[in-house]
N, C-alpha and C. Protein backbone atom coordinates (compact mmCIF):
# COMPACT_ATOMS: atom_id res chain seq x y z
N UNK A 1 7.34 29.04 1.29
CA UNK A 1 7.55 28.17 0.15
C UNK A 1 6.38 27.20 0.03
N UNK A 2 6.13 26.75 -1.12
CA UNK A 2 4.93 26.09 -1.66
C UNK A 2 5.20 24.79 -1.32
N UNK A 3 4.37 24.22 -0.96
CA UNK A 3 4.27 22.36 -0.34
C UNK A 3 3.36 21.77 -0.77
N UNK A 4 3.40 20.34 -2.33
CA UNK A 4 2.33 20.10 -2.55
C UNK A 4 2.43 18.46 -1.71
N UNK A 5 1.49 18.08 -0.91
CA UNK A 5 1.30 17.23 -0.22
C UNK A 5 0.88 15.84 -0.65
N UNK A 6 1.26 14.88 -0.77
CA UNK A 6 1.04 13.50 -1.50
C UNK A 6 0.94 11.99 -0.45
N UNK A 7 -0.51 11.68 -0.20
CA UNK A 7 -0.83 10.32 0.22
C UNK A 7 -0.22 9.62 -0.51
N UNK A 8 0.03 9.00 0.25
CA UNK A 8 1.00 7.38 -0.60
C UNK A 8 0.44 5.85 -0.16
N UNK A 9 -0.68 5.35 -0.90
CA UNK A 9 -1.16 4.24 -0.33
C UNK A 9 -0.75 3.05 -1.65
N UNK A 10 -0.91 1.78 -1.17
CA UNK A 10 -0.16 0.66 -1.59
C UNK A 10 -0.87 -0.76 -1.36
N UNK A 11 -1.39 -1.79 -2.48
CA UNK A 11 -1.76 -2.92 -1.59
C UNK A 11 -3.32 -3.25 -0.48
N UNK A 12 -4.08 -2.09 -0.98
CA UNK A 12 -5.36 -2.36 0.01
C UNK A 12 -5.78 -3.56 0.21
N UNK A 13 -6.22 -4.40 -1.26
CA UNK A 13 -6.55 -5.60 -0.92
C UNK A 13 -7.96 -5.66 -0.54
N UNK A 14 -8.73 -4.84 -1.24
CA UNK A 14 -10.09 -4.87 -0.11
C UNK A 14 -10.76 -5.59 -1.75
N UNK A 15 -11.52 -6.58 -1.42
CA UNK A 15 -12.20 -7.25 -0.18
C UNK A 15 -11.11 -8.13 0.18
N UNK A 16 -10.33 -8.97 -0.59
CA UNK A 16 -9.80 -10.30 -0.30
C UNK A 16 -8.77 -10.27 0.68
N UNK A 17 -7.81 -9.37 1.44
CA UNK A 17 -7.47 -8.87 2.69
C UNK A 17 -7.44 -8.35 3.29
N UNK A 18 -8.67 -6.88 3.56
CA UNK A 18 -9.09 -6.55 4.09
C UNK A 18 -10.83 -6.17 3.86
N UNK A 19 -11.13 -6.11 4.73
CA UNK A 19 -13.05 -5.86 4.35
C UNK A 19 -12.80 -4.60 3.72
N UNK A 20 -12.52 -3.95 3.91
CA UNK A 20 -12.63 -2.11 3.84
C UNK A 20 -10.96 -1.32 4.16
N UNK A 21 -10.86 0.20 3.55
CA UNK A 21 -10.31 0.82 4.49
C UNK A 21 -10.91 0.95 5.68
N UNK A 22 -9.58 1.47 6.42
CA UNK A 22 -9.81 1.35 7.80
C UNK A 22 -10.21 2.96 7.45
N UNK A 23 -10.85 3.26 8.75
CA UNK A 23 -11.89 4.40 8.58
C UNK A 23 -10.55 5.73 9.24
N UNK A 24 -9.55 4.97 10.08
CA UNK A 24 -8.74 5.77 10.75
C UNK A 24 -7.74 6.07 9.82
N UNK A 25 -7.49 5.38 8.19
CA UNK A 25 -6.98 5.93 7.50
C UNK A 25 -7.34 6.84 6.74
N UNK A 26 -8.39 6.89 6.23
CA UNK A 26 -9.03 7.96 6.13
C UNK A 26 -9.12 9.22 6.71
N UNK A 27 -9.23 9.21 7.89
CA UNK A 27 -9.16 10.32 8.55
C UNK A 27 -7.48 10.94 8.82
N UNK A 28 -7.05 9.98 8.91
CA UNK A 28 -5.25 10.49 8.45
C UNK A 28 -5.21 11.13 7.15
N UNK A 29 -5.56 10.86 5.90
CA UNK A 29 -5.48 10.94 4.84
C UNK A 29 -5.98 12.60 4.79
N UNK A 30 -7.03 12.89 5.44
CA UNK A 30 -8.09 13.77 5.64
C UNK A 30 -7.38 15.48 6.37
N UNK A 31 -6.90 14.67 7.54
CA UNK A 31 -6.10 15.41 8.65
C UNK A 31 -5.03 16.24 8.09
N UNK A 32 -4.11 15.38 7.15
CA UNK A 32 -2.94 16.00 6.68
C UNK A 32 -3.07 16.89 5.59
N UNK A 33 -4.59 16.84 4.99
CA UNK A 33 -4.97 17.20 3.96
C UNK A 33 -4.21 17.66 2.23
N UNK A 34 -4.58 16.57 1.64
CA UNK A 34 -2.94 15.88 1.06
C UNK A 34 -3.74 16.51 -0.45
N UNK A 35 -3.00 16.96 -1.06
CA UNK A 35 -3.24 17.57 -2.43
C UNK A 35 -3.72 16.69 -3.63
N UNK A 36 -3.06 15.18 -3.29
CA UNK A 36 -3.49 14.11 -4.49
C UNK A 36 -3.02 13.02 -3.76
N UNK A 37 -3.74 11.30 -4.03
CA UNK A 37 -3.54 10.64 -3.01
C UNK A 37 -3.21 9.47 -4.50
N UNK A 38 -1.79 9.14 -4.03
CA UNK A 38 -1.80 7.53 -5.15
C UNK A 38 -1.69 6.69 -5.09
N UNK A 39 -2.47 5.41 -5.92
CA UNK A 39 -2.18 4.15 -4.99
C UNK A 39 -1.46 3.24 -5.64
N UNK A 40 -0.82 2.81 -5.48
CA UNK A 40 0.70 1.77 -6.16
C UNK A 40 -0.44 0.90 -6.16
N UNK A 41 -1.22 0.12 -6.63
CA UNK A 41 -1.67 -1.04 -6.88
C UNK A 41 -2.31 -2.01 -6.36
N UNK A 42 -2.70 -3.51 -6.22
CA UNK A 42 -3.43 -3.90 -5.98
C UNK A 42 -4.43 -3.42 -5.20
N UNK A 43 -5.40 -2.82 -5.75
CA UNK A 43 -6.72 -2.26 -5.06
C UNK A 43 -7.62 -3.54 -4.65
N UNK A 44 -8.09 -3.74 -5.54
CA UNK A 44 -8.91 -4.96 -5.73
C UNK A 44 -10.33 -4.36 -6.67
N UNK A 45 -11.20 -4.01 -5.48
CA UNK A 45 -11.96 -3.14 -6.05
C UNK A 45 -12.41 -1.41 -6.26
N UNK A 46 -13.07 -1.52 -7.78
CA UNK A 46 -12.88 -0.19 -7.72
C UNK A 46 -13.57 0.92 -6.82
N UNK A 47 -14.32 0.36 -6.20
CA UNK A 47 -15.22 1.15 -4.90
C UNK A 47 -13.88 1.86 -4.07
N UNK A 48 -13.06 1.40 -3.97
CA UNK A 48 -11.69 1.82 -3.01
C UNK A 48 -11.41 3.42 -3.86
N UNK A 49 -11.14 3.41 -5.17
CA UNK A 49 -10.70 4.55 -5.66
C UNK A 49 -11.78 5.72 -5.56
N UNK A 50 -12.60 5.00 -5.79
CA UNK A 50 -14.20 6.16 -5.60
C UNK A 50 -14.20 6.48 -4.09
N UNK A 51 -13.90 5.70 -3.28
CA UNK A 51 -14.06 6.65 -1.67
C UNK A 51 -12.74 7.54 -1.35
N UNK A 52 -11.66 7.00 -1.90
CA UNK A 52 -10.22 8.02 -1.65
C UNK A 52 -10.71 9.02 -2.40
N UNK A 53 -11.27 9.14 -3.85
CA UNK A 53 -11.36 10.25 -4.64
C UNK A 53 -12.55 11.60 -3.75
N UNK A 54 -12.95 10.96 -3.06
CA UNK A 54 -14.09 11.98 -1.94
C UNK A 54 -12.99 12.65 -1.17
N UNK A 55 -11.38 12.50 -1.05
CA UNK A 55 -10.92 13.01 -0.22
C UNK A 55 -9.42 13.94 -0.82
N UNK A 56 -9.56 13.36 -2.14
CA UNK A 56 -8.38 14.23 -3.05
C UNK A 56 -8.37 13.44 -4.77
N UNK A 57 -7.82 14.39 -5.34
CA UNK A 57 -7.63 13.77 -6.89
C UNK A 57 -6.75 12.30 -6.08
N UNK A 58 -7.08 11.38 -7.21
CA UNK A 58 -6.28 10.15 -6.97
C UNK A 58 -5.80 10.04 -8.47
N UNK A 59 -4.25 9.54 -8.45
CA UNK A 59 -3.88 8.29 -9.48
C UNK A 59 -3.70 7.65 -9.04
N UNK A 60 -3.81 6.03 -9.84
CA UNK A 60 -3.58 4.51 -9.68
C UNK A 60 -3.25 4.11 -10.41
N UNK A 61 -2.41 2.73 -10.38
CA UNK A 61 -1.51 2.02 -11.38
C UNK A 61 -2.13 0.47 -10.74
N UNK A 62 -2.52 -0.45 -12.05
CA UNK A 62 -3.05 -1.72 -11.74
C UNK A 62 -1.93 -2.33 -11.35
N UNK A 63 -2.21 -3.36 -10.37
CA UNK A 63 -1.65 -4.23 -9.26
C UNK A 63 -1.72 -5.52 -10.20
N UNK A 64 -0.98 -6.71 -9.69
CA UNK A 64 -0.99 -7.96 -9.98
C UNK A 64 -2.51 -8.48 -8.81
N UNK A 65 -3.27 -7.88 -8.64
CA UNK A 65 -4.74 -8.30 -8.32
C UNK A 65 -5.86 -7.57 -8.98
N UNK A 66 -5.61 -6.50 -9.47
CA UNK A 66 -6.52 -5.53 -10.05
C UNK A 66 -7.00 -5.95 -11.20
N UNK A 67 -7.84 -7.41 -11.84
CA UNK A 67 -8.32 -8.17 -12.68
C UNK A 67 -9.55 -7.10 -13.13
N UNK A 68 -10.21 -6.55 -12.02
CA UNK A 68 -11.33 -5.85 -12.80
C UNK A 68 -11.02 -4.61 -13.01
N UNK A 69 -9.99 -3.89 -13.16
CA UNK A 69 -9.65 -2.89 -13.98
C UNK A 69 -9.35 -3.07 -15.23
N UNK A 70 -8.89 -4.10 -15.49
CA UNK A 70 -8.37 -4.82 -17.49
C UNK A 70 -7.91 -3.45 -17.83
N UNK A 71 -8.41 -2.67 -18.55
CA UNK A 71 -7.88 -1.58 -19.17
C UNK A 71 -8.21 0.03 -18.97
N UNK A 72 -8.60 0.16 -17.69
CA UNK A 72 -9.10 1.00 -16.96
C UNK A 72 -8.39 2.07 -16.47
N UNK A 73 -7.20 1.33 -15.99
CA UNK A 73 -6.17 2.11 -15.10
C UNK A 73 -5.03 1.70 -15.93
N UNK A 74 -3.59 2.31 -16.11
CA UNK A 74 -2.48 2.29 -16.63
C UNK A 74 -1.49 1.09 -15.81
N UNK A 75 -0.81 0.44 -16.10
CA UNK A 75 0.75 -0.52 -15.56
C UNK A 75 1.64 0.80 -14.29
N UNK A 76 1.53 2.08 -15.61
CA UNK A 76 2.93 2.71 -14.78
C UNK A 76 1.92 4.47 -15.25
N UNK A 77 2.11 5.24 -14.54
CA UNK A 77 1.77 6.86 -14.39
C UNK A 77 2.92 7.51 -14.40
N UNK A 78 3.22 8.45 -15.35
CA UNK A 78 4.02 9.50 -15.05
C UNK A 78 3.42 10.62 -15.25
N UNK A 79 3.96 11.60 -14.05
CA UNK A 79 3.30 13.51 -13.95
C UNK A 79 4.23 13.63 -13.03
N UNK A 80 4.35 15.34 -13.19
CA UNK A 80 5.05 16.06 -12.45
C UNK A 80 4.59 16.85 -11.33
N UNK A 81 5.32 17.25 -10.28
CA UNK A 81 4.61 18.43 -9.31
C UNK A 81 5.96 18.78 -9.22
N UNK A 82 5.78 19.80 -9.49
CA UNK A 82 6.69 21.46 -9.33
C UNK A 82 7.95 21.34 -10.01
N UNK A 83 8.10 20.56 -11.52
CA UNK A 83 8.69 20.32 -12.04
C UNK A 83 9.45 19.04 -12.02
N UNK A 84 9.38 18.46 -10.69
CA UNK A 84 9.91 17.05 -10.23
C UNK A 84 9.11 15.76 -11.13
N UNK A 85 9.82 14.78 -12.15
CA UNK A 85 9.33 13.54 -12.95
C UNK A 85 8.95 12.58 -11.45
N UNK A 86 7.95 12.65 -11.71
CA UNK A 86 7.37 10.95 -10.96
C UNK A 86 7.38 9.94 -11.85
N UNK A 87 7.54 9.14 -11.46
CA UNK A 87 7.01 7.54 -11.90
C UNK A 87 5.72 6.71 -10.65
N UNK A 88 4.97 6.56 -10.77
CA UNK A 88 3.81 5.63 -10.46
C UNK A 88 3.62 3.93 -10.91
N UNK A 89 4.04 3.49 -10.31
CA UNK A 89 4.29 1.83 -10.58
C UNK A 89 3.58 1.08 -9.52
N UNK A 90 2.68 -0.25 -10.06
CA UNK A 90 2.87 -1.39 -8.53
C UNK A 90 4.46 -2.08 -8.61
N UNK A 91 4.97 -2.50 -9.42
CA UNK A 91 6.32 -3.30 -9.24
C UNK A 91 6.61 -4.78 -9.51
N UNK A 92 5.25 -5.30 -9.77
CA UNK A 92 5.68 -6.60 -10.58
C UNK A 92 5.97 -6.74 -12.09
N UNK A 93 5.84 -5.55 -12.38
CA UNK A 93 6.15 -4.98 -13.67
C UNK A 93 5.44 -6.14 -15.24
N UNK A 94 5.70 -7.66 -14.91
CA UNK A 94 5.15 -8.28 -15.77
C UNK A 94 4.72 -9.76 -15.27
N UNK A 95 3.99 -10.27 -15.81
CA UNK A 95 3.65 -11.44 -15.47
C UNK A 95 5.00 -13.15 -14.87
N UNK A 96 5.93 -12.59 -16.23
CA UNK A 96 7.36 -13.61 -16.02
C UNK A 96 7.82 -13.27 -14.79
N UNK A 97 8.51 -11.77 -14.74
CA UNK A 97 8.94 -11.33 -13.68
C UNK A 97 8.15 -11.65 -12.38
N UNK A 98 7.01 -11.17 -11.99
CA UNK A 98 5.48 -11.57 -11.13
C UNK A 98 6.33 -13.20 -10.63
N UNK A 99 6.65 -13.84 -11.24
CA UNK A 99 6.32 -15.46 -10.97
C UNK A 99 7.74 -15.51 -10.75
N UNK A 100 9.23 -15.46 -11.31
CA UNK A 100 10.34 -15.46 -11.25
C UNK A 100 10.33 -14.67 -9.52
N UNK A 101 9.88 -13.39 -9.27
CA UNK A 101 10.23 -13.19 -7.96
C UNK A 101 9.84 -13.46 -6.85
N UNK A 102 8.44 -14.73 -6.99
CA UNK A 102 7.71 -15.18 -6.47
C UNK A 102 8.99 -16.50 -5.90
N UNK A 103 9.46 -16.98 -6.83
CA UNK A 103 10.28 -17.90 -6.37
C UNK A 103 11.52 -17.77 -6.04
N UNK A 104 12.07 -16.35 -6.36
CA UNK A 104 13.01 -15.87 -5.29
C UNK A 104 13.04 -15.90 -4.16
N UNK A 105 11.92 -14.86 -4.05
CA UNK A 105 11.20 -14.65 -2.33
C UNK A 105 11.01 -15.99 -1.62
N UNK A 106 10.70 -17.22 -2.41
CA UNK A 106 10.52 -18.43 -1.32
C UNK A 106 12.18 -19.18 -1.26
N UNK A 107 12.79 -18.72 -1.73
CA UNK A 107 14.56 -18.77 -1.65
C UNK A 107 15.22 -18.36 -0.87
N UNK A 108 15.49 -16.92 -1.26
CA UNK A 108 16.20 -15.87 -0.57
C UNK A 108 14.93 -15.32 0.44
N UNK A 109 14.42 -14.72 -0.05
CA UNK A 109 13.47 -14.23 1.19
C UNK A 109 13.54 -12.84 0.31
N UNK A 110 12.90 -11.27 0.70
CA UNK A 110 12.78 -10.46 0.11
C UNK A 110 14.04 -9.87 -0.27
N UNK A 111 13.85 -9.07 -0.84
CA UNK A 111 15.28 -8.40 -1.20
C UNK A 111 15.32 -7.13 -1.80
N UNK A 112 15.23 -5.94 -1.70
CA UNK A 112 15.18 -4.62 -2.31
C UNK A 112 15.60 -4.28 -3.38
N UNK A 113 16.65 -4.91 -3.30
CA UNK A 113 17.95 -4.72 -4.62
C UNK A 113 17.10 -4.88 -5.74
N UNK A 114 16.42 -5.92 -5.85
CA UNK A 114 15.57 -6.41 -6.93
C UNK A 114 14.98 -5.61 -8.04
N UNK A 115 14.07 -4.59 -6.95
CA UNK A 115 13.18 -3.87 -7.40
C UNK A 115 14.06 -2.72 -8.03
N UNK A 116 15.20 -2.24 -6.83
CA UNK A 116 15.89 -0.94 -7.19
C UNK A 116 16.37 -1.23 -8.67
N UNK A 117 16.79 -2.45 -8.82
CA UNK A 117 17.12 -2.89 -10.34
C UNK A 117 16.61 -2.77 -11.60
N UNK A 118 15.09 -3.00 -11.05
CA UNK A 118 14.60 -3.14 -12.40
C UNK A 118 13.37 -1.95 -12.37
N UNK A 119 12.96 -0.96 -11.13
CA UNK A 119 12.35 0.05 -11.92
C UNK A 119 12.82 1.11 -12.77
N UNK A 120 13.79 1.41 -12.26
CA UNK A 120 14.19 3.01 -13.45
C UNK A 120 14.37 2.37 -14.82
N UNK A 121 14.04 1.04 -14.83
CA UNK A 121 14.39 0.55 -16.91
C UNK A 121 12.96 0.83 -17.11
N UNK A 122 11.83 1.11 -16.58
CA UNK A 122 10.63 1.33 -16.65
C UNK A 122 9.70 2.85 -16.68
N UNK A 123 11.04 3.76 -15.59
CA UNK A 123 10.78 5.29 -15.84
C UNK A 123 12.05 5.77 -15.82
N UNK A 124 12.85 5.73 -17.40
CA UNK A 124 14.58 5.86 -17.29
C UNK A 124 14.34 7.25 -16.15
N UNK A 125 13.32 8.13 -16.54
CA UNK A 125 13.48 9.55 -16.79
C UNK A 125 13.07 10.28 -15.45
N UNK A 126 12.42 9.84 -14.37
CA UNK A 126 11.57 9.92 -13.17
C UNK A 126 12.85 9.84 -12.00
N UNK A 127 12.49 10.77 -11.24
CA UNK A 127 13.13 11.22 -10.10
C UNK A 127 12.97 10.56 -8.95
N UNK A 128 11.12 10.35 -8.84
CA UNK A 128 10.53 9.77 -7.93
C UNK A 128 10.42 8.95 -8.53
N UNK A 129 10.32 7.64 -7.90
CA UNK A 129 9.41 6.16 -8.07
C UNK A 129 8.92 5.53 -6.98
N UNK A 130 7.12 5.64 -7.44
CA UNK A 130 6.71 5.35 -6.37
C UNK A 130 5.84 3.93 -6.64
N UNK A 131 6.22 3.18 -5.70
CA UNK A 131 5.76 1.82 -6.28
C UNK A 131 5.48 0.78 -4.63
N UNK A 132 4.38 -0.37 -4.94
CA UNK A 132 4.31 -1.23 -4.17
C UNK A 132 4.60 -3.07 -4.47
N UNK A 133 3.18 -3.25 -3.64
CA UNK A 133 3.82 -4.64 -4.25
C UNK A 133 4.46 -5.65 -3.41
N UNK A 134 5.84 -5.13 -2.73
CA UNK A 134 6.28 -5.44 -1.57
C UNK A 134 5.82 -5.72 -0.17
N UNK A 135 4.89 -5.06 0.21
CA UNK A 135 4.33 -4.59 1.66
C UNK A 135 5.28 -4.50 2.35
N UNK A 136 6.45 -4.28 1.79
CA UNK A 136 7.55 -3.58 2.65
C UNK A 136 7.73 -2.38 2.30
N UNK A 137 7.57 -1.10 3.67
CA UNK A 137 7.95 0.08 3.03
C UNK A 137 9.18 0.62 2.73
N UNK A 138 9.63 1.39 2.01
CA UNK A 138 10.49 1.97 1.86
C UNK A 138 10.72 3.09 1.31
N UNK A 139 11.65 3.97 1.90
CA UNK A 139 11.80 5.83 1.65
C UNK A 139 13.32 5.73 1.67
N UNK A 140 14.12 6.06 0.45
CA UNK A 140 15.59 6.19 0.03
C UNK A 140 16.03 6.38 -0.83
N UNK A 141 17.13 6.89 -0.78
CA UNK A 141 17.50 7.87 -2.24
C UNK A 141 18.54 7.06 -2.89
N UNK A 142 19.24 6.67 -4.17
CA UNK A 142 20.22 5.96 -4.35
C UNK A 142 19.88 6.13 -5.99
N UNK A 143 21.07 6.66 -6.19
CA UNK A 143 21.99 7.12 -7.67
C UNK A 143 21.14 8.14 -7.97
N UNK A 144 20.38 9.01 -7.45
CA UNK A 144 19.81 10.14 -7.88
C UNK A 144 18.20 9.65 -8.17
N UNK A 145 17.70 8.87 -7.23
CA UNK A 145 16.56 8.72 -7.70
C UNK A 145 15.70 8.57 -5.85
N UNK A 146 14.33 8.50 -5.75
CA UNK A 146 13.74 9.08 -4.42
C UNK A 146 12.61 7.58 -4.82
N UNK A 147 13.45 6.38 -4.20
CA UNK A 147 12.16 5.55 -4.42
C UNK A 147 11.09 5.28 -3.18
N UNK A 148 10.05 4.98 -2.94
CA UNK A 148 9.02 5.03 -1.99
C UNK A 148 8.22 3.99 -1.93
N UNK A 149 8.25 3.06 -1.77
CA UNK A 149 7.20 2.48 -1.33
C UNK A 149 6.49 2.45 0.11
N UNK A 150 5.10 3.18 0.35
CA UNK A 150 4.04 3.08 1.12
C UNK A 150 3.84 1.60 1.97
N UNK A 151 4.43 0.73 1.78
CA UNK A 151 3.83 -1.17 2.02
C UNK A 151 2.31 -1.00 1.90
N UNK A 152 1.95 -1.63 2.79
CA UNK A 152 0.32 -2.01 2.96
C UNK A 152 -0.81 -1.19 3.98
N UNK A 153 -1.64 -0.79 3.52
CA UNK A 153 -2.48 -0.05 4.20
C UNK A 153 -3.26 -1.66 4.90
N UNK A 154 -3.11 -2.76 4.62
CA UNK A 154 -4.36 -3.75 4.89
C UNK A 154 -3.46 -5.00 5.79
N UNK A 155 -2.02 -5.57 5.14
CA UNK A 155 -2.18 -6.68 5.14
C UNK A 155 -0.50 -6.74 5.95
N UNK A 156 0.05 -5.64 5.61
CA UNK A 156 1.76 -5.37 6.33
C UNK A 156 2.90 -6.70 5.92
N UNK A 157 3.84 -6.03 6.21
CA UNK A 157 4.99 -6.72 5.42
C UNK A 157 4.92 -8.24 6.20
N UNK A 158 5.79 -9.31 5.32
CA UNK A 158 5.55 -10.56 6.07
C UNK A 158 5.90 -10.94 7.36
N UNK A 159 7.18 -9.97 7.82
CA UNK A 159 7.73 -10.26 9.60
C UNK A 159 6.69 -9.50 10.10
N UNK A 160 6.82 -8.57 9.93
CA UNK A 160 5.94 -7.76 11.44
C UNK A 160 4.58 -7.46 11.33
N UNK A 161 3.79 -7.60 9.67
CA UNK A 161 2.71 -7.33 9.77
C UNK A 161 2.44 -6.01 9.88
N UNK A 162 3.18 -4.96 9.90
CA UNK A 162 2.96 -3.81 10.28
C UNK A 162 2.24 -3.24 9.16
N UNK A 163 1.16 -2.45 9.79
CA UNK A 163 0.16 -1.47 8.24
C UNK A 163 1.06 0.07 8.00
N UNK A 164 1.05 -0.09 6.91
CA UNK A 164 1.38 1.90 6.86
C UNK A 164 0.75 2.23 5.49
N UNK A 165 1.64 3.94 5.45
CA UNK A 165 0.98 4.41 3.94
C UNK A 165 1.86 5.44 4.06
N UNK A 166 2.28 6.45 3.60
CA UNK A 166 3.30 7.65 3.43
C UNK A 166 2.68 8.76 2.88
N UNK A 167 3.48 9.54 3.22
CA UNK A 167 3.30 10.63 2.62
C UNK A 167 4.55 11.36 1.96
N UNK A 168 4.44 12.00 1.12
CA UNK A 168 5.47 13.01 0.33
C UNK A 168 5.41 14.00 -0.29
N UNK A 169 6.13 14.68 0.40
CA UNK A 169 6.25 16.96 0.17
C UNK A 169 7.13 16.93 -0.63
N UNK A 170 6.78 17.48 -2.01
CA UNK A 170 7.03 18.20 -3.13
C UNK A 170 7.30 19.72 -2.84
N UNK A 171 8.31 20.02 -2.26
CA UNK A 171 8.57 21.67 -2.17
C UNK A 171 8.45 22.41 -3.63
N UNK A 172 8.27 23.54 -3.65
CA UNK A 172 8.67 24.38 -5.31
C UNK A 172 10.24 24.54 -5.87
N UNK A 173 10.83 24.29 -4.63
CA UNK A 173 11.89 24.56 -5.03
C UNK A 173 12.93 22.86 -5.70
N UNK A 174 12.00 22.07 -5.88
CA UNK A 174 12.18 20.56 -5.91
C UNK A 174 12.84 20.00 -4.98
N UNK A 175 12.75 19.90 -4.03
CA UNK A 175 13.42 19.33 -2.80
C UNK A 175 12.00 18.30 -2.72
N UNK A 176 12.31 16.89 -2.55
CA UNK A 176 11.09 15.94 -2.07
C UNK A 176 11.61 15.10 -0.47
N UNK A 177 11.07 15.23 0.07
CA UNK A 177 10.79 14.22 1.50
C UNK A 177 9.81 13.35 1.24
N UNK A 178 9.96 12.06 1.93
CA UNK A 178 9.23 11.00 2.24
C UNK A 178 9.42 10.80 3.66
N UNK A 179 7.96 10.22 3.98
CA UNK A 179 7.78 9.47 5.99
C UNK A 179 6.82 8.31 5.60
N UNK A 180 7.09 7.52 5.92
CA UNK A 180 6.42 6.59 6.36
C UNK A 180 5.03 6.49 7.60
N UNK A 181 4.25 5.73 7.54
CA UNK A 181 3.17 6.37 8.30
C UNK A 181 2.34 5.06 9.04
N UNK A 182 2.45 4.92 10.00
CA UNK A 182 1.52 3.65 11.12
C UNK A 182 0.22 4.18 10.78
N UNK A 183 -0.21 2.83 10.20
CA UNK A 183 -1.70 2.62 10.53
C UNK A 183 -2.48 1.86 11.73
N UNK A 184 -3.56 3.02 12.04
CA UNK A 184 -3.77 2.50 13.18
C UNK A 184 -4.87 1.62 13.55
């Protein structure tokens, strides 16, 4: 059976939190040899998409940091692999929202629910949604939908700091898996 293979990166941040990818993600990226690699958002700069693209087709969706993309890159991506609707999102979805969950988060503290709430009003129609933003990862299925977030290849969620990036198999027969992935 056919396996199309999907990097899942999120949040680089390069320059302003990290100098660079790390070179060992890359070579993960490389290793697994991934069919198309996408990045939920805040890149920073566009030099980041030009060195992933040396290693597979890339899509990207502008981040609430991605100022020098202006109209370059899309808010939200939708495409299919093997008939399965994706959605491609970073997840602050708008500037109000951006600032409203900014002051949640210094309230409550993070919260998932949030997001699960308000992306599918954004891809009614998408199976997958793959989105960042958070630097928290997450891989789970709930009401018929496969959401993913990768967290941070650079900067890791706020408790543990931990780096990752994911990956996700698109079988032919539409069956999708997600893993989560330590950066090292």
């Amino acid at each position: 059976m056919k396996v199309y293979k999907i990097g899942v990166i999120s949040d680089t941040h390069v320059p302003d939190r990290s100098a660079e990818i790390s070179a060992e993600l890359l070579s993960s990226l490389k290793a697994e040899k991934v069919d198309l690699i996408l990045h939920a958002g805040d890149i920073s700069l566009p030099g980041v998409l030009e060195l992933l693209e040396t290693i597979a087709p890339v899509k990207a969706v502008k981040g609430n940091r991605d100022f020098l993309f202006f109209r370059k890159i899309p808010m939200v991506q939708h495409f299919e692999v093997f008939g399965v609707k994706f959605a491609l999102m970073h997840g602050h979805m708008n500037w109000v929202v951006y600032w409203l969950d900014k002051f949640l988060y210094v309230f409550s503290g993070y919260n998932r629910d949030r997001y699960i709430r308000r992306l599918p009003k954004a891809a009614p129609e998408a199976r997958v949604i793959v989105f960042g933003h958070t630097h928290h990862a997450e891989s789970l299925r709930q009401d018929g939908i496969f959401y993913f977030n990768p967290g941070s290849t650079s900067y890791g969620d706020k408790l543990t700091r931990r780096r990752t990036w994911g990956i996700i198999e698109v079988y032919e027969d539409g069956q999708v898996d997600g893993k989560i992935m330590p950066c090292s």
